[in-house]
PDB file of N, CA and C in Angstrom:
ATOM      1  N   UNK A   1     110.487 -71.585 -87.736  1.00  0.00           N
ATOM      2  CA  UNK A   1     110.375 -70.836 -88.980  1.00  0.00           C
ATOM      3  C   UNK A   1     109.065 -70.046 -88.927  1.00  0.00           C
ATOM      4  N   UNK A   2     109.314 -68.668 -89.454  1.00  0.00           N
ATOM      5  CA  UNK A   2     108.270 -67.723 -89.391  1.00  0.00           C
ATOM      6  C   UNK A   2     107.340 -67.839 -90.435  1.00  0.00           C
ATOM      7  N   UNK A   3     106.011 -67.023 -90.700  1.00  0.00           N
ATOM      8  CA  UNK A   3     105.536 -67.262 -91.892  1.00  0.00           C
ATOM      9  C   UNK A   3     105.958 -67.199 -92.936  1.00  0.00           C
ATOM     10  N   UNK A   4     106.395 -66.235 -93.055  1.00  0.00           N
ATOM     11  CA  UNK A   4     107.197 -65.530 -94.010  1.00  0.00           C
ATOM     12  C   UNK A   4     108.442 -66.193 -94.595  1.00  0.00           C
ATOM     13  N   UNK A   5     109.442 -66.809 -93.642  1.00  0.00           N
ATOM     14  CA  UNK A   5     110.288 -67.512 -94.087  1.00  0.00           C
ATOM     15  C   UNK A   5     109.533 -68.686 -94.657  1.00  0.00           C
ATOM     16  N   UNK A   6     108.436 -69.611 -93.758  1.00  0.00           N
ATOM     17  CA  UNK A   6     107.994 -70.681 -94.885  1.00  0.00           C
ATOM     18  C   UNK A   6     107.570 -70.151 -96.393  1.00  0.00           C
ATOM     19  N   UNK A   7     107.068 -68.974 -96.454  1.00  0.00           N
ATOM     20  CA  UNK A   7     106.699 -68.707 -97.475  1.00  0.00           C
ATOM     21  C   UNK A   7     107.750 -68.849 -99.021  1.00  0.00           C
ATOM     22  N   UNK A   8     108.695 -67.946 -98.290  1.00  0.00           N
ATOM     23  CA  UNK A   8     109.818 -68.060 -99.201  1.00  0.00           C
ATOM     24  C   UNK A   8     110.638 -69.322 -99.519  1.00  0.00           C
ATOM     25  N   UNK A   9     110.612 -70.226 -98.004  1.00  0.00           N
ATOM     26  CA  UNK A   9     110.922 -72.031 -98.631  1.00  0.00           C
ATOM     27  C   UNK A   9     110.076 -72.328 -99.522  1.00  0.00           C
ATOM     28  N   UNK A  10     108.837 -72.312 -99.756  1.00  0.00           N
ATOM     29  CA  UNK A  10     107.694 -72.664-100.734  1.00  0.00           C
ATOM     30  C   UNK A  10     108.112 -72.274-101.786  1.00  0.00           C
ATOM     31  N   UNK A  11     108.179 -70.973-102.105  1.00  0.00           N
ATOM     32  CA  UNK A  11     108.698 -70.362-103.260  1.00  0.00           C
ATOM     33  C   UNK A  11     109.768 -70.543-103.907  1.00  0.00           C
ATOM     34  N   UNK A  12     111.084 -70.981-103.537  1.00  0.00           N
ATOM     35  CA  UNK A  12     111.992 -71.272-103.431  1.00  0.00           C
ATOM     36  C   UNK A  12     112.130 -72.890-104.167  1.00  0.00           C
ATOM     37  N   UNK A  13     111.603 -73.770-103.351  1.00  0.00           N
ATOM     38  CA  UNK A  13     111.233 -74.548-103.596  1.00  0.00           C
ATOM     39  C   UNK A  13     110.300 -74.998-104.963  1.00  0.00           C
ATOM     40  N   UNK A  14     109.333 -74.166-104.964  1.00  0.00           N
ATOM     41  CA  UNK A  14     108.725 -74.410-106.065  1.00  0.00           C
ATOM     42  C   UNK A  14     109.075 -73.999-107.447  1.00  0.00           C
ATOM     43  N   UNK A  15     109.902 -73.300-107.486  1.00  0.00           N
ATOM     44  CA  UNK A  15     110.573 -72.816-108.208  1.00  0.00           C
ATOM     45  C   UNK A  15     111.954 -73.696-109.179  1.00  0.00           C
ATOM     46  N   UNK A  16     112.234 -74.615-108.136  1.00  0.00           N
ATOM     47  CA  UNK A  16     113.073 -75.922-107.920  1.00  0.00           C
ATOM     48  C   UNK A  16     112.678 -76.628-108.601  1.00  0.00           C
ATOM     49  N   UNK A  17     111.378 -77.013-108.168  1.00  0.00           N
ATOM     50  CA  UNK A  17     110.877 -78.187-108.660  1.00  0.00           C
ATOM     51  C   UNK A  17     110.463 -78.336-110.575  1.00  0.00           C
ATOM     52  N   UNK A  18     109.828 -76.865-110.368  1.00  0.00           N
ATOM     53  CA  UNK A  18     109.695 -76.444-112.243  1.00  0.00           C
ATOM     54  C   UNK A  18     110.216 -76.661-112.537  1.00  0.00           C
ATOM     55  N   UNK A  19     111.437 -75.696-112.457  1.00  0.00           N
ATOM     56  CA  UNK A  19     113.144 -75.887-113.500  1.00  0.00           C
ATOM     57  C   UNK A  19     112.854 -77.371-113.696  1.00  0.00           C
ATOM     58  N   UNK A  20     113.260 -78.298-112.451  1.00  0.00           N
ATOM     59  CA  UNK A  20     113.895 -79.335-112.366  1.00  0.00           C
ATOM     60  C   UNK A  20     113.062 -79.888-113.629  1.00  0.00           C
ATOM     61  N   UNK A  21     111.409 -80.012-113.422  1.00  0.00           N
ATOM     62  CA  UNK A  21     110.669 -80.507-114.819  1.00  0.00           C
ATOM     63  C   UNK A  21     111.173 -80.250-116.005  1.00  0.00           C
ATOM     64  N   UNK A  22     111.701 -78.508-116.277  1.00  0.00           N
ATOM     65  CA  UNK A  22     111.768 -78.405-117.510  1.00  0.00           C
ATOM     66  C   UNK A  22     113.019 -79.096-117.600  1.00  0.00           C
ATOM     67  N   UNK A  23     114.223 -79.384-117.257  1.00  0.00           N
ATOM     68  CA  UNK A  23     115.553 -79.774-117.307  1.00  0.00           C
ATOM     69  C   UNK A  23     115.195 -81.066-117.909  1.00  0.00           C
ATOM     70  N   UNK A  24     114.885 -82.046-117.025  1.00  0.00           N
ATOM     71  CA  UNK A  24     113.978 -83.347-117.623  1.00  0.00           C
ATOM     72  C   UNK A  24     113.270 -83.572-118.319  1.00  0.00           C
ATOM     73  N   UNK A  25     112.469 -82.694-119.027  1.00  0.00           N
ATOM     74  CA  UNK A  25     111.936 -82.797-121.046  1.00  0.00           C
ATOM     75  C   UNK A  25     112.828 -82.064-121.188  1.00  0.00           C
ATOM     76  N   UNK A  26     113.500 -81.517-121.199  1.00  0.00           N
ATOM     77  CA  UNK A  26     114.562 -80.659-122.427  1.00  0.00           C
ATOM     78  C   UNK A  26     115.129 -82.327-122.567  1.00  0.00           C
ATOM     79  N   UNK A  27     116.044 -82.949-121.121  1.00  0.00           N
ATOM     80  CA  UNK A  27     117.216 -83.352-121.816  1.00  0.00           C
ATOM     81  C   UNK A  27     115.970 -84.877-122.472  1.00  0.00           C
ATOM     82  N   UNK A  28     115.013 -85.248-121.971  1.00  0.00           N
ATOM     83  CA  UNK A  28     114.531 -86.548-122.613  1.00  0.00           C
ATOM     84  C   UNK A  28     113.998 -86.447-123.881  1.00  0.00           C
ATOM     85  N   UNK A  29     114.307 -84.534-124.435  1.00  0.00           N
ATOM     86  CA  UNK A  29     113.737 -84.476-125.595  1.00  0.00           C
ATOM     87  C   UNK A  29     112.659 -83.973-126.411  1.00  0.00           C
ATOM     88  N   UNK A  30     111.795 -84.128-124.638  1.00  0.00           N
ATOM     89  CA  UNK A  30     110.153 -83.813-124.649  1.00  0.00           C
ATOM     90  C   UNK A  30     109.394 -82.284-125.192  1.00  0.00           C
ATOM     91  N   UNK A  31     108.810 -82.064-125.993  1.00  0.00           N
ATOM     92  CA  UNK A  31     108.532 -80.321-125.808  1.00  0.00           C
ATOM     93  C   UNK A  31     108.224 -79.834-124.058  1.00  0.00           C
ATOM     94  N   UNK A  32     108.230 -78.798-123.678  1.00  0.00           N
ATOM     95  CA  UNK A  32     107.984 -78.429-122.771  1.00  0.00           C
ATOM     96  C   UNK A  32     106.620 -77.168-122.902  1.00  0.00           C
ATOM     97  N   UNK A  33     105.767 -77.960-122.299  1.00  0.00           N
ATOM     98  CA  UNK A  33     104.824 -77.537-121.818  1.00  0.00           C
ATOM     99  C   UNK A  33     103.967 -77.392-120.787  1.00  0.00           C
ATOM    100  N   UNK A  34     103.031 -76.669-120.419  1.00  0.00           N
ATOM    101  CA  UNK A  34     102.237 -76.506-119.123  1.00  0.00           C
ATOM    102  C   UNK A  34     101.517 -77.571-118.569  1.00  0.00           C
ATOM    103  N   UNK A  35     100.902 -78.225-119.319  1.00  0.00           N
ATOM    104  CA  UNK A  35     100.254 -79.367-119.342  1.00  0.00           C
ATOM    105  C   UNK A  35     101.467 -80.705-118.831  1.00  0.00           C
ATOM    106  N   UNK A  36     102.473 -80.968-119.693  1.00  0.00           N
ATOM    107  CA  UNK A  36     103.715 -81.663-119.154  1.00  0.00           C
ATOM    108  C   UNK A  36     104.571 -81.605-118.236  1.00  0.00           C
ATOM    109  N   UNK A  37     104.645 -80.272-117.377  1.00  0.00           N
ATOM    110  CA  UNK A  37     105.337 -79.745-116.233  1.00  0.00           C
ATOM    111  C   UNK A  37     104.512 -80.431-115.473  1.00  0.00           C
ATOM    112  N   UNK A  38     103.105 -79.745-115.310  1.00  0.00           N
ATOM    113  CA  UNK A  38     102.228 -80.022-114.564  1.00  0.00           C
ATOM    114  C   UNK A  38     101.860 -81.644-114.218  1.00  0.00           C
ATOM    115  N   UNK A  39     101.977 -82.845-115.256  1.00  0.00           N
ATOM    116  CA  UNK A  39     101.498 -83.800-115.589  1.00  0.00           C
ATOM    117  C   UNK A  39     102.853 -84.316-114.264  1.00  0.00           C
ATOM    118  N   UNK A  40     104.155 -83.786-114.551  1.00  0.00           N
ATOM    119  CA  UNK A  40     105.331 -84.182-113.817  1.00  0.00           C
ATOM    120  C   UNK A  40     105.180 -84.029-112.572  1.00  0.00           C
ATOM    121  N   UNK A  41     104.399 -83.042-111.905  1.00  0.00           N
ATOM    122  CA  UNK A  41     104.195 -82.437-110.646  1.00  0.00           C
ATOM    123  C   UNK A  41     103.629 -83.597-110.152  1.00  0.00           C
ATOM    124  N   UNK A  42     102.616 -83.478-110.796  1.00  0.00           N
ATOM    125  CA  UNK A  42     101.077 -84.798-110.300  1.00  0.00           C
ATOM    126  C   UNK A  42     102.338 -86.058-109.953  1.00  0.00           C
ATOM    127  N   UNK A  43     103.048 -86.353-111.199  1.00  0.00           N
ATOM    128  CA  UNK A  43     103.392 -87.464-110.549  1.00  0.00           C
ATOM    129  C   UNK A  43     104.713 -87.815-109.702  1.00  0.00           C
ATOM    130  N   UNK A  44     105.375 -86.808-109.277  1.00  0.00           N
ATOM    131  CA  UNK A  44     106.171 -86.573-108.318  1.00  0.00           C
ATOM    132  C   UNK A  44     105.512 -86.529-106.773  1.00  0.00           C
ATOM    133  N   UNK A  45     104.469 -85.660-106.829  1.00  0.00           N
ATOM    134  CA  UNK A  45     103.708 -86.037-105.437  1.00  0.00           C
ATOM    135  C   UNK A  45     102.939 -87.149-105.473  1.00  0.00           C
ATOM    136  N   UNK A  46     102.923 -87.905-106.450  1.00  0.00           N
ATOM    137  CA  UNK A  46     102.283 -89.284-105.854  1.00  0.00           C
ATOM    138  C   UNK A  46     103.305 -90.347-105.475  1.00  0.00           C
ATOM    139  N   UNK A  47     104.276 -90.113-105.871  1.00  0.00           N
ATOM    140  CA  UNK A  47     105.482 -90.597-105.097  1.00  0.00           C
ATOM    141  C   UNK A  47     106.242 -90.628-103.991  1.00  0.00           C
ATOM    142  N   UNK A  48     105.449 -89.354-103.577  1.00  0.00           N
ATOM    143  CA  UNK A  48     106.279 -88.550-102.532  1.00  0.00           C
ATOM    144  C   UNK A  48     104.798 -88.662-101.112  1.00  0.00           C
ATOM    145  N   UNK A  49     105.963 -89.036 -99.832  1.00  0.00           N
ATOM    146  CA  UNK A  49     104.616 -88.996 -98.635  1.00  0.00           C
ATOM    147  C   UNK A  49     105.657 -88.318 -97.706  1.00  0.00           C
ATOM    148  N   UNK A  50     106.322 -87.398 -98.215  1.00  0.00           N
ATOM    149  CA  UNK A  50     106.727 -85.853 -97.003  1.00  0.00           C
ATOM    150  C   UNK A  50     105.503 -84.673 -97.883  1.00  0.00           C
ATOM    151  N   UNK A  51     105.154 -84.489 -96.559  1.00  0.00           N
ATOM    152  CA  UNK A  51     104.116 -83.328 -96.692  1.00  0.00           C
ATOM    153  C   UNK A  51     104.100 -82.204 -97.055  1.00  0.00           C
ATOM    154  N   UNK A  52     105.667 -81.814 -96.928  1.00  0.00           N
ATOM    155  CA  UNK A  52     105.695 -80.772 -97.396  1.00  0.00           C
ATOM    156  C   UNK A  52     106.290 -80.447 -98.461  1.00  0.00           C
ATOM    157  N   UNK A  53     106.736 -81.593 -99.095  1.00  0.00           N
ATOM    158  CA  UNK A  53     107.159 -81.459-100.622  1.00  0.00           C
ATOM    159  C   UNK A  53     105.715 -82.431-101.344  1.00  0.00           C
ATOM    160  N   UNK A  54     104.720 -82.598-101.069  1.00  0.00           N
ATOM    161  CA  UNK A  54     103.406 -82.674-101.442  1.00  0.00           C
ATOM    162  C   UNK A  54     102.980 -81.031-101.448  1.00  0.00           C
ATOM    163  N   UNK A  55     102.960 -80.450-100.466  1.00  0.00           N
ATOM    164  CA  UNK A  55     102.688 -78.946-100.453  1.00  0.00           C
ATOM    165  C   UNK A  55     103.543 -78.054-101.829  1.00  0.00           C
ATOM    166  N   UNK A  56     104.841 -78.338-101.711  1.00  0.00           N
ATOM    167  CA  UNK A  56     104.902 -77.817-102.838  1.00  0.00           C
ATOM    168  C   UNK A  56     105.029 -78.112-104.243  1.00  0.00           C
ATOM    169  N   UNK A  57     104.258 -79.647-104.483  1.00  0.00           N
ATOM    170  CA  UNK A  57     104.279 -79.927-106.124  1.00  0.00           C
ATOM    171  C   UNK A  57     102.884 -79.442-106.039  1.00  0.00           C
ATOM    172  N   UNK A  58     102.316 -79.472-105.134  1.00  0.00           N
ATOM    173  CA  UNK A  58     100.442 -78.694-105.176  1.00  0.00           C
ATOM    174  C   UNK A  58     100.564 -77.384-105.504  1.00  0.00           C
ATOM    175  N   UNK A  59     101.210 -76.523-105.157  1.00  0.00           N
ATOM    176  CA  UNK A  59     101.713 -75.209-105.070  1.00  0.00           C
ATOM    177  C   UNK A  59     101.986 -74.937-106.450  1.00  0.00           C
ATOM    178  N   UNK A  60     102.729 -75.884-107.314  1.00  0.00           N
ATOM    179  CA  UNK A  60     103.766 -75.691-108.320  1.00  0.00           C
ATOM    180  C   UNK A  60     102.819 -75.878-109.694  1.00  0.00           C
ATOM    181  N   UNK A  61     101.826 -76.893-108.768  1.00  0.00           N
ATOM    182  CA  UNK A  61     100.631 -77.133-110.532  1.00  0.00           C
ATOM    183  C   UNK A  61      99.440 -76.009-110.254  1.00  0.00           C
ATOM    184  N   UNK A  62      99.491 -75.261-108.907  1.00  0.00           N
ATOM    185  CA  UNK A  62      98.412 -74.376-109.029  1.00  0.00           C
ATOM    186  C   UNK A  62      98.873 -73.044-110.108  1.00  0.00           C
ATOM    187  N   UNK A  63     100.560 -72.574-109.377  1.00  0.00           N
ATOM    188  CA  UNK A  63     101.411 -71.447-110.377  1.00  0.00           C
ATOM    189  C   UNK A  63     101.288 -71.747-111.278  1.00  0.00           C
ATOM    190  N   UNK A  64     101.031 -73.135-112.219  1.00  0.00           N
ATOM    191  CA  UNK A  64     101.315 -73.088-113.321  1.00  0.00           C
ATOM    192  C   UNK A  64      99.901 -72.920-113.832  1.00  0.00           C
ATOM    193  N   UNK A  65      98.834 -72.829-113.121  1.00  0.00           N
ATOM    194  CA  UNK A  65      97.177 -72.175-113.949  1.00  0.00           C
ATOM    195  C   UNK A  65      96.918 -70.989-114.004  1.00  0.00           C
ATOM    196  N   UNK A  66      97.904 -69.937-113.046  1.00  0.00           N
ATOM    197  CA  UNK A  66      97.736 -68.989-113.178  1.00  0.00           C
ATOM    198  C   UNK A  66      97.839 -68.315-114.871  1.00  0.00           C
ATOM    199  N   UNK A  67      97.210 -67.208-114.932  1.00  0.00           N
ATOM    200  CA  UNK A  67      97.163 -66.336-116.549  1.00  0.00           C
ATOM    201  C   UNK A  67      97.569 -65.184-115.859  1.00  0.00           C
TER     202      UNK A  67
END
């Protein structure tokens, strides 16, 4: 895989992983927020010891500081 293609798995991926947060407070009820996506990220990669889905919940709480 080229750079470029990892790039777009990342993206792709991270993109995945959001939704997937917001899907999981919608249906548990939760408001959805930045702080709570993010809080989900944190604790999905502490669960997780593949590296590269550590790479992209890191990825996924940095997008979400962007302004």
């Amino acid at each position: 895989m080229n750079e470029n293609e990892e790039k777009i798995s990342i993206y792709i991926d991270v993109c995945r992983v959001i939704g997937r947060a917001v899907v999981v407070l919608k249906e548990a009820g939760q408001p959805v927020t930045q702080d709570r996506i993010k809080l989900m990220m944190q604790m999905h990669s502490e669960q997780n010891d593949d590296p590269y889905m550590s790479n992209v919940y890191a990825t996924a709480q940095d997008v979400l500081t962007w302004n």
